[in-house]
PDB file of N, CA and C in Angstrom:
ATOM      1  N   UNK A   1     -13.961  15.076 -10.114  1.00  0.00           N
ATOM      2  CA  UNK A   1     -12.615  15.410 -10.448  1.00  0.00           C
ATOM      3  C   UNK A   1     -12.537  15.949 -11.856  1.00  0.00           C
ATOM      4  N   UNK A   2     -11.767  16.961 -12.077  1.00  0.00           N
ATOM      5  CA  UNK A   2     -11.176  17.494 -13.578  1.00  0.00           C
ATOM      6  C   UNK A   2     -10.601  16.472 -14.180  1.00  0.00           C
ATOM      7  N   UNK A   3     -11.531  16.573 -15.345  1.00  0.00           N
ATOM      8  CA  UNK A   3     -10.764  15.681 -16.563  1.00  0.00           C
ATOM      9  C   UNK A   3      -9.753  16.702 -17.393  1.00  0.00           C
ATOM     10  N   UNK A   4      -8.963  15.999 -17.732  1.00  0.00           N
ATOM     11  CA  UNK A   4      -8.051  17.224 -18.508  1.00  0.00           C
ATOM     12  C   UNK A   4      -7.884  16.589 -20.009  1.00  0.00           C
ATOM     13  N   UNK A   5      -7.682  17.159 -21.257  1.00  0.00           N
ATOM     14  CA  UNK A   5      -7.599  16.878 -22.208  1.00  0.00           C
ATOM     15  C   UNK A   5      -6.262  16.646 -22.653  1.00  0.00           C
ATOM     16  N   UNK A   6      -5.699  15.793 -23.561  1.00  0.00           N
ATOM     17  CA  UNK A   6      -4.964  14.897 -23.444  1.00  0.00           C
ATOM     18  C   UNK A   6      -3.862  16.432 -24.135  1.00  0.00           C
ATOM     19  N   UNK A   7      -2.543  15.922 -23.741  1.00  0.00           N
ATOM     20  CA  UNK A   7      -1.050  16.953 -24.822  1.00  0.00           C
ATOM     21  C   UNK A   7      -0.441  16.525 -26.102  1.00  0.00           C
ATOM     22  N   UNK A   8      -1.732  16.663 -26.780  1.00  0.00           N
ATOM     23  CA  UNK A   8      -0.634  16.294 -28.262  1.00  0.00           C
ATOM     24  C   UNK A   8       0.892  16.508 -28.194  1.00  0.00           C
ATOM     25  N   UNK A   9       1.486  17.519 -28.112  1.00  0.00           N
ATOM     26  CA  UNK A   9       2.716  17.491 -28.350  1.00  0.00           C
ATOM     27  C   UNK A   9       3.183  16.980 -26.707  1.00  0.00           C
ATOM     28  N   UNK A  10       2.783  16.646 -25.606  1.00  0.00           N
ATOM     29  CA  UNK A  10       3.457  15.546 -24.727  1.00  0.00           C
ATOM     30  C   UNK A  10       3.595  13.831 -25.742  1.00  0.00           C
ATOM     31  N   UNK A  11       2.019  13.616 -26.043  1.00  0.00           N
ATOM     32  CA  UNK A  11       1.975  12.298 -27.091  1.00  0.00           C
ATOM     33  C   UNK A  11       3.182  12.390 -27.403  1.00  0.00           C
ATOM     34  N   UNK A  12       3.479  13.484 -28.272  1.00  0.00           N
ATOM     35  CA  UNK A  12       4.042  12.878 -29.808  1.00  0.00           C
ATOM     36  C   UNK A  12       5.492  12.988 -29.173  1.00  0.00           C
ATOM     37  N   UNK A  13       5.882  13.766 -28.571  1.00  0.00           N
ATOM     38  CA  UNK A  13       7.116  13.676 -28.074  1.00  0.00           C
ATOM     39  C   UNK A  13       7.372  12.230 -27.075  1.00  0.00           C
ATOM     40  N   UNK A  14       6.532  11.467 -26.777  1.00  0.00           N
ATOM     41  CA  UNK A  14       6.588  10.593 -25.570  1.00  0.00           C
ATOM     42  C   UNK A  14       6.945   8.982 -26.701  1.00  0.00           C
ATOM     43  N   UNK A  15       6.052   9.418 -27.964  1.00  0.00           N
ATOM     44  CA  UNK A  15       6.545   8.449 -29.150  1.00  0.00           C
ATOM     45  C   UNK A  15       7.578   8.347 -29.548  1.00  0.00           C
ATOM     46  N   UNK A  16       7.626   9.632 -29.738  1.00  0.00           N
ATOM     47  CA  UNK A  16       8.950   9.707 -30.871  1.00  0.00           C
ATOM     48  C   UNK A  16      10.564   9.391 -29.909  1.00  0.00           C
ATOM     49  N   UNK A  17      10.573   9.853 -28.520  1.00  0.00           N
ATOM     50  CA  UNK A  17      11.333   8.860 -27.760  1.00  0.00           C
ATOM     51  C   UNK A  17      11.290   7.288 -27.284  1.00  0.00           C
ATOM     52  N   UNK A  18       9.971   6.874 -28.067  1.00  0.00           N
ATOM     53  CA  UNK A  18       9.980   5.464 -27.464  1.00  0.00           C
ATOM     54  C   UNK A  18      10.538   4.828 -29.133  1.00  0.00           C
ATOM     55  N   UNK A  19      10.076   5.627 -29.722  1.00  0.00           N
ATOM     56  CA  UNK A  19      10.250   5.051 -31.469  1.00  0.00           C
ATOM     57  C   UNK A  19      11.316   3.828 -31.400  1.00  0.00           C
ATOM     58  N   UNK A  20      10.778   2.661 -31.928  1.00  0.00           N
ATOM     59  CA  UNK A  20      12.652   1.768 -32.482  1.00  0.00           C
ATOM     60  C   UNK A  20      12.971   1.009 -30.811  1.00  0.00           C
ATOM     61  N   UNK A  21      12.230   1.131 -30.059  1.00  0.00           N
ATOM     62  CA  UNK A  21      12.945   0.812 -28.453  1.00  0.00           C
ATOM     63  C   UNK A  21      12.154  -0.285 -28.454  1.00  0.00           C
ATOM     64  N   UNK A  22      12.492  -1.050 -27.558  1.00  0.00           N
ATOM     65  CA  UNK A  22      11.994  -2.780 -26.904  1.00  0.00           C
ATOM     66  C   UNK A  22      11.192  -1.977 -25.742  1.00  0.00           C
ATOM     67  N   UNK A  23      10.082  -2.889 -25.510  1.00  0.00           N
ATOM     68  CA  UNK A  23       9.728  -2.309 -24.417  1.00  0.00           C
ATOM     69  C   UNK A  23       9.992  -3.130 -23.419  1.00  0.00           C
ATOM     70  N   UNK A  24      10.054  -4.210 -23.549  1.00  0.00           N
ATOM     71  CA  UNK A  24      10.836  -4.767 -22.300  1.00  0.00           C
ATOM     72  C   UNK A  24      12.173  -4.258 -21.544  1.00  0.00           C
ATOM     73  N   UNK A  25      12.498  -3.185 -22.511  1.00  0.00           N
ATOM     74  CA  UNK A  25      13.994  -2.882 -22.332  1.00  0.00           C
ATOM     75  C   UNK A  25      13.935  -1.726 -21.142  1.00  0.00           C
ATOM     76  N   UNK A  26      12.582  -0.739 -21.822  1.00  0.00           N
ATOM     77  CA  UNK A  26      12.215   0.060 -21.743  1.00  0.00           C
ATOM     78  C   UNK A  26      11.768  -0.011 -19.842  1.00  0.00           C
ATOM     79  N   UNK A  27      11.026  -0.881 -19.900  1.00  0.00           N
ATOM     80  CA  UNK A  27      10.344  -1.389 -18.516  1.00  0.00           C
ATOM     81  C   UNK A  27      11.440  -1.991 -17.774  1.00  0.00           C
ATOM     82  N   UNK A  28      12.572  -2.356 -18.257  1.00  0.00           N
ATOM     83  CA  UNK A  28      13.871  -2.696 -16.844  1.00  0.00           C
ATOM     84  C   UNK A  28      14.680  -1.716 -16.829  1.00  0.00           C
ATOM     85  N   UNK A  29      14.699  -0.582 -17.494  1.00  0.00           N
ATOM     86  CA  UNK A  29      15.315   0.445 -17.376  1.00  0.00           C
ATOM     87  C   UNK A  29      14.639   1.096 -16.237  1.00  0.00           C
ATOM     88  N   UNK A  30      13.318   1.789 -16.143  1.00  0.00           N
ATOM     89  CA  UNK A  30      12.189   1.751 -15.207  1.00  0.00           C
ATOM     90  C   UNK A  30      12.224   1.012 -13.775  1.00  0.00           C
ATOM     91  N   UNK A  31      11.946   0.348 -14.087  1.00  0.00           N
ATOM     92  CA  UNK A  31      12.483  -0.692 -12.962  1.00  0.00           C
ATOM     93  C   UNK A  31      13.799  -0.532 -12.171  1.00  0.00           C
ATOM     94  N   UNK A  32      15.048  -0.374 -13.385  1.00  0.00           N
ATOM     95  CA  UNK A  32      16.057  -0.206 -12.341  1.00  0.00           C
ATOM     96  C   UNK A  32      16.433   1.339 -11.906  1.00  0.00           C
ATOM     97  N   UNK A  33      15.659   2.123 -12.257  1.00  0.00           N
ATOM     98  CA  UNK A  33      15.409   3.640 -11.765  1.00  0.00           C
ATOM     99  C   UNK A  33      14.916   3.684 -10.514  1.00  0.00           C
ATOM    100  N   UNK A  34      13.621   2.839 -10.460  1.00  0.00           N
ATOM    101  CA  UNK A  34      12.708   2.632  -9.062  1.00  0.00           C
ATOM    102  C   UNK A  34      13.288   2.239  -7.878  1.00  0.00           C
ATOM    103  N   UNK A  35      14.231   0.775  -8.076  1.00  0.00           N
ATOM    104  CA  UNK A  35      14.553   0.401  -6.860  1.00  0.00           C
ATOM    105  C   UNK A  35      15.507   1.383  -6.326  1.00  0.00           C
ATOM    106  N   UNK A  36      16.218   2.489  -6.439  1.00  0.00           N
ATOM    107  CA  UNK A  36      16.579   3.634  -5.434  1.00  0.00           C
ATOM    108  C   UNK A  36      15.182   4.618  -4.995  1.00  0.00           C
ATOM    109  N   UNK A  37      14.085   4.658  -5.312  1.00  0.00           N
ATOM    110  CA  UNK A  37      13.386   5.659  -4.999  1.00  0.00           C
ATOM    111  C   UNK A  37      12.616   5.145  -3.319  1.00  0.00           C
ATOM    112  N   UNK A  38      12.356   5.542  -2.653  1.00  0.00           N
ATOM    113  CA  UNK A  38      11.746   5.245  -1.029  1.00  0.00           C
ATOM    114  C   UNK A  38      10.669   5.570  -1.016  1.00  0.00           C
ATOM    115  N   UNK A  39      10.147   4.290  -1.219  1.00  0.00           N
ATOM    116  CA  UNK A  39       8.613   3.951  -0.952  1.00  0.00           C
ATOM    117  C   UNK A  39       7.850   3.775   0.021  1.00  0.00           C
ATOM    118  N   UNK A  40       6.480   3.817   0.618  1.00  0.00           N
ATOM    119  CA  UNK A  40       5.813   3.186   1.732  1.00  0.00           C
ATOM    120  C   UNK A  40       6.606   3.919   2.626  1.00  0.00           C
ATOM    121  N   UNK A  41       5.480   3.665   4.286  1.00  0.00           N
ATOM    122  CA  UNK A  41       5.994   4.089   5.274  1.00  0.00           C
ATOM    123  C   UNK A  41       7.230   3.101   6.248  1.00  0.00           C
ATOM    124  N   UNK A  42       6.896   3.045   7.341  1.00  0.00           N
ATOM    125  CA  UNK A  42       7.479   2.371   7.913  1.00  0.00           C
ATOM    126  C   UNK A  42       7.488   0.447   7.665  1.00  0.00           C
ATOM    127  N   UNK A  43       6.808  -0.239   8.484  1.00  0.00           N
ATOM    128  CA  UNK A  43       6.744  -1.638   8.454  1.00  0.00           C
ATOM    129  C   UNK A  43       5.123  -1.677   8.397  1.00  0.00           C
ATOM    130  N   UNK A  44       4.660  -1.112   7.962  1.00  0.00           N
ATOM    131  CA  UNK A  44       3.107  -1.571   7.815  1.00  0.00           C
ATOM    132  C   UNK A  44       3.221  -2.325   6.285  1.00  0.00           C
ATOM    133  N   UNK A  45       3.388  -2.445   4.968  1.00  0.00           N
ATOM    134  CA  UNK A  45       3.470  -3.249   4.169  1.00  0.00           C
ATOM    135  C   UNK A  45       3.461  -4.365   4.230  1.00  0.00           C
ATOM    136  N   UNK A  46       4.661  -4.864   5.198  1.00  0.00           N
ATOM    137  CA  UNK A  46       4.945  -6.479   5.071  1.00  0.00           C
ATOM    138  C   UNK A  46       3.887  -7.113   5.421  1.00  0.00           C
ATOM    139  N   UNK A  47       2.738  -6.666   6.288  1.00  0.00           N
ATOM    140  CA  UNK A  47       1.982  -7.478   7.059  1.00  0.00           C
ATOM    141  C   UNK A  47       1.078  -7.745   6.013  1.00  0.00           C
ATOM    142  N   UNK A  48       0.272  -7.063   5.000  1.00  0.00           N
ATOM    143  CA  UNK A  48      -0.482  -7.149   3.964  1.00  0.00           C
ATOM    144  C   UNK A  48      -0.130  -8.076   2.833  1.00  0.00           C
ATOM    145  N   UNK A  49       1.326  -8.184   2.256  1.00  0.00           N
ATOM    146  CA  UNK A  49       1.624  -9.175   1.567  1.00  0.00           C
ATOM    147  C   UNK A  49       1.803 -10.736   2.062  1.00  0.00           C
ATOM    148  N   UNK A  50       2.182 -10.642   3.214  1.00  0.00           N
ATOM    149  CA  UNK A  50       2.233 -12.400   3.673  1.00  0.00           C
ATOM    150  C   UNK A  50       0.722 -12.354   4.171  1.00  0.00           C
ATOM    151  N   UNK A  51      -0.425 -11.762   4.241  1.00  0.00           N
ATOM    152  CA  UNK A  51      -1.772 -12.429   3.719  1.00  0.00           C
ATOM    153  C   UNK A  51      -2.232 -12.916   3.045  1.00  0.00           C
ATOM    154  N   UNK A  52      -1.670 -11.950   2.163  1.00  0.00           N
ATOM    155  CA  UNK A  52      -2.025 -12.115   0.941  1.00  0.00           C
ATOM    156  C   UNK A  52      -1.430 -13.621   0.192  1.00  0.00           C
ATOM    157  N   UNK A  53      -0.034 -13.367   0.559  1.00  0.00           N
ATOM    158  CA  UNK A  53       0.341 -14.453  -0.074  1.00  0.00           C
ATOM    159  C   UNK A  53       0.273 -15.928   0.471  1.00  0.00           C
ATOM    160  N   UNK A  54      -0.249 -16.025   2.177  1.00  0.00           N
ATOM    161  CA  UNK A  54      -0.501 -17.298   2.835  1.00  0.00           C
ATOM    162  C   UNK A  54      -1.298 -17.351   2.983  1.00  0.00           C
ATOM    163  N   UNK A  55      -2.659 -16.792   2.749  1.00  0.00           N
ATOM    164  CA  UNK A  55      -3.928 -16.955   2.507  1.00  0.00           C
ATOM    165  C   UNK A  55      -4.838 -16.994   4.378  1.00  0.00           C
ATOM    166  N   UNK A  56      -5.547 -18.638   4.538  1.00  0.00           N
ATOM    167  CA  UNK A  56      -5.932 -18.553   5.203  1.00  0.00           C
ATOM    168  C   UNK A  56      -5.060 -18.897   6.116  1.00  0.00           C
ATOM    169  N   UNK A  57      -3.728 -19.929   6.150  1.00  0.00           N
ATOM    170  CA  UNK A  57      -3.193 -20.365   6.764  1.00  0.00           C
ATOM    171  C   UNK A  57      -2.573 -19.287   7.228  1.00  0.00           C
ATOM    172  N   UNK A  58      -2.091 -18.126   7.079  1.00  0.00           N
ATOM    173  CA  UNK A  58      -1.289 -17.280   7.707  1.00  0.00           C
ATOM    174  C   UNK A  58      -2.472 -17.051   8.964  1.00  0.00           C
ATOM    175  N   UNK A  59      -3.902 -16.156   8.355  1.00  0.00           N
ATOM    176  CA  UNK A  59      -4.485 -15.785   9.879  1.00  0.00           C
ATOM    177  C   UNK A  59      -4.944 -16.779  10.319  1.00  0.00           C
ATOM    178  N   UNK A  60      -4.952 -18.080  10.565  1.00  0.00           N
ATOM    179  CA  UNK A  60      -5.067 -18.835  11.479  1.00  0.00           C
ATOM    180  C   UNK A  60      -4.073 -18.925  12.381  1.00  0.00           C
ATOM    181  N   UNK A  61      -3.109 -18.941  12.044  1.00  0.00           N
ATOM    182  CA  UNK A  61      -1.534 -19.212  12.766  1.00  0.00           C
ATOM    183  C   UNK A  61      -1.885 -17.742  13.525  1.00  0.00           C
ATOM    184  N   UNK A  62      -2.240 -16.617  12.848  1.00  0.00           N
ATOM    185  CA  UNK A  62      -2.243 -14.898  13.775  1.00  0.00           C
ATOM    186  C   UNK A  62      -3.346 -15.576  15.240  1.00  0.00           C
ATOM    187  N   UNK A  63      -4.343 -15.745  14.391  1.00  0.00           N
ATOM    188  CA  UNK A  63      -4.928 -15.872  15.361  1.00  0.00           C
ATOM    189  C   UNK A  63      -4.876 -17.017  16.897  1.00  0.00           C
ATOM    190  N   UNK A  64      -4.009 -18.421  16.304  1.00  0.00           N
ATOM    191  CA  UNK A  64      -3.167 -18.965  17.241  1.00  0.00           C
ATOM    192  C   UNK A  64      -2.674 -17.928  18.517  1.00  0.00           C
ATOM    193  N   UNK A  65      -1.821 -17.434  17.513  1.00  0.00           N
ATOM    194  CA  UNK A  65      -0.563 -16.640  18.505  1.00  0.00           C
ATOM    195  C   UNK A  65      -1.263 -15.839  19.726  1.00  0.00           C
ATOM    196  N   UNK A  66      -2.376 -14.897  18.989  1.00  0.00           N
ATOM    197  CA  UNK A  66      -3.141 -13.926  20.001  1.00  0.00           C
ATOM    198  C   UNK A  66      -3.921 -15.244  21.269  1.00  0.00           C
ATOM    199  N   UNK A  67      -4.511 -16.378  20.551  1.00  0.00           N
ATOM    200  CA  UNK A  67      -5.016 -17.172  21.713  1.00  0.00           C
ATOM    201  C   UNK A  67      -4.006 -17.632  23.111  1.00  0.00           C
ATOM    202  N   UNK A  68      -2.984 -18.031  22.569  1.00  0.00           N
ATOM    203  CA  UNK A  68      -2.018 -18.192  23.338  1.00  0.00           C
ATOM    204  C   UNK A  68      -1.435 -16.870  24.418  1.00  0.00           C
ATOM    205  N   UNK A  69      -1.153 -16.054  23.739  1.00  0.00           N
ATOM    206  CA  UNK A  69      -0.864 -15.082  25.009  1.00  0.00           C
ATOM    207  C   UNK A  69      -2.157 -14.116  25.609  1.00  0.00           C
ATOM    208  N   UNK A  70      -3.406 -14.709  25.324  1.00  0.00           N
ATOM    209  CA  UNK A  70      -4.684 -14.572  25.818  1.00  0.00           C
ATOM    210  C   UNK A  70      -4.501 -15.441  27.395  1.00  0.00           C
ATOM    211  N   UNK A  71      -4.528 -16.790  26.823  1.00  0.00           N
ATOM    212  CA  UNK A  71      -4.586 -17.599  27.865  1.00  0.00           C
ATOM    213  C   UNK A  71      -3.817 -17.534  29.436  1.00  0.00           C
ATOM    214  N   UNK A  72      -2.541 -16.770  29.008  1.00  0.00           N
ATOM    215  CA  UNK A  72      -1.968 -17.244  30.639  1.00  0.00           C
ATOM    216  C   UNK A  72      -3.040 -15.882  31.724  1.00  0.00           C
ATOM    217  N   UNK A  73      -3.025 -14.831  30.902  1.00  0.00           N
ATOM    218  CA  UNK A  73      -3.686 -13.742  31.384  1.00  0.00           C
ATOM    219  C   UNK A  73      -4.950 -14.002  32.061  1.00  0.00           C
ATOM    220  N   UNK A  74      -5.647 -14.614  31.549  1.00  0.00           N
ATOM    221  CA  UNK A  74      -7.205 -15.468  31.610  1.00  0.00           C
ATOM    222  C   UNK A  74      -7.023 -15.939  33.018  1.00  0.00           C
ATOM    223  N   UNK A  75      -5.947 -17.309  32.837  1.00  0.00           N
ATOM    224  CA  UNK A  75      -5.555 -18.001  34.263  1.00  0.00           C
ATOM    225  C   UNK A  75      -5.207 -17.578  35.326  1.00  0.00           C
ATOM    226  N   UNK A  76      -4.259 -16.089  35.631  1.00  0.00           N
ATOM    227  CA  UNK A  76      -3.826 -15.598  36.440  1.00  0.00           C
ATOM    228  C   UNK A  76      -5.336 -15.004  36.952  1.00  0.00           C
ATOM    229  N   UNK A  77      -6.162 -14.188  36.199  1.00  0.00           N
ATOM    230  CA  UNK A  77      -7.106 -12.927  36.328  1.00  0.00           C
ATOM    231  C   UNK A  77      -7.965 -14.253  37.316  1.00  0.00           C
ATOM    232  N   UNK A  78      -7.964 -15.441  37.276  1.00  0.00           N
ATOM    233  CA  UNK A  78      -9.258 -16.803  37.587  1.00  0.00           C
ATOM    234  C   UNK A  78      -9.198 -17.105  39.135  1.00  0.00           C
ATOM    235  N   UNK A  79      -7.311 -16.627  39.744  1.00  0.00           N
ATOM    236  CA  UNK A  79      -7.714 -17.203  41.001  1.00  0.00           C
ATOM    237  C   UNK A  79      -7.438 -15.440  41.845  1.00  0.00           C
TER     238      UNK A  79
END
């Protein structure tokens, strides 16, 4: 990939508007810009964060669920 060399005068202009500012202030201003912008696709996200965030206990419980509607299928296919 192209490296590109940096814009002094982007820098200095990107300072001289931050000059004297909080940056915390700076970063919820940001923030409240973002939450109107439309992110991600459809519903594929959610599934990645409650992994993430329930660890193993979430795919055990996944994998519960799939055993269970495995099973009646199994029983019917037996007689």
């Amino acid at each position: 990939g192209g490296v590109e060399e940096p814009n002094e005068d982007a820098i200095t202009a990107l300072l001289g508007d931050l000059d004297g500012k909080d940056v915390n202030e700076i970063l919820a201003d940001g923030m409240d810009k973002l939450k109107d912008v439309p992110m991600g696709g459809g519903g594929g996200g959610g599934g990645g964060g409650a992994a993430a965030a329930g660890g193993d206990a979430a795919a055990e419980e996944e994998e519960e669920e799939e055993e269970e509607e495995e099973a009646p299928a199994m029983a019917t296919d037996m007689f």
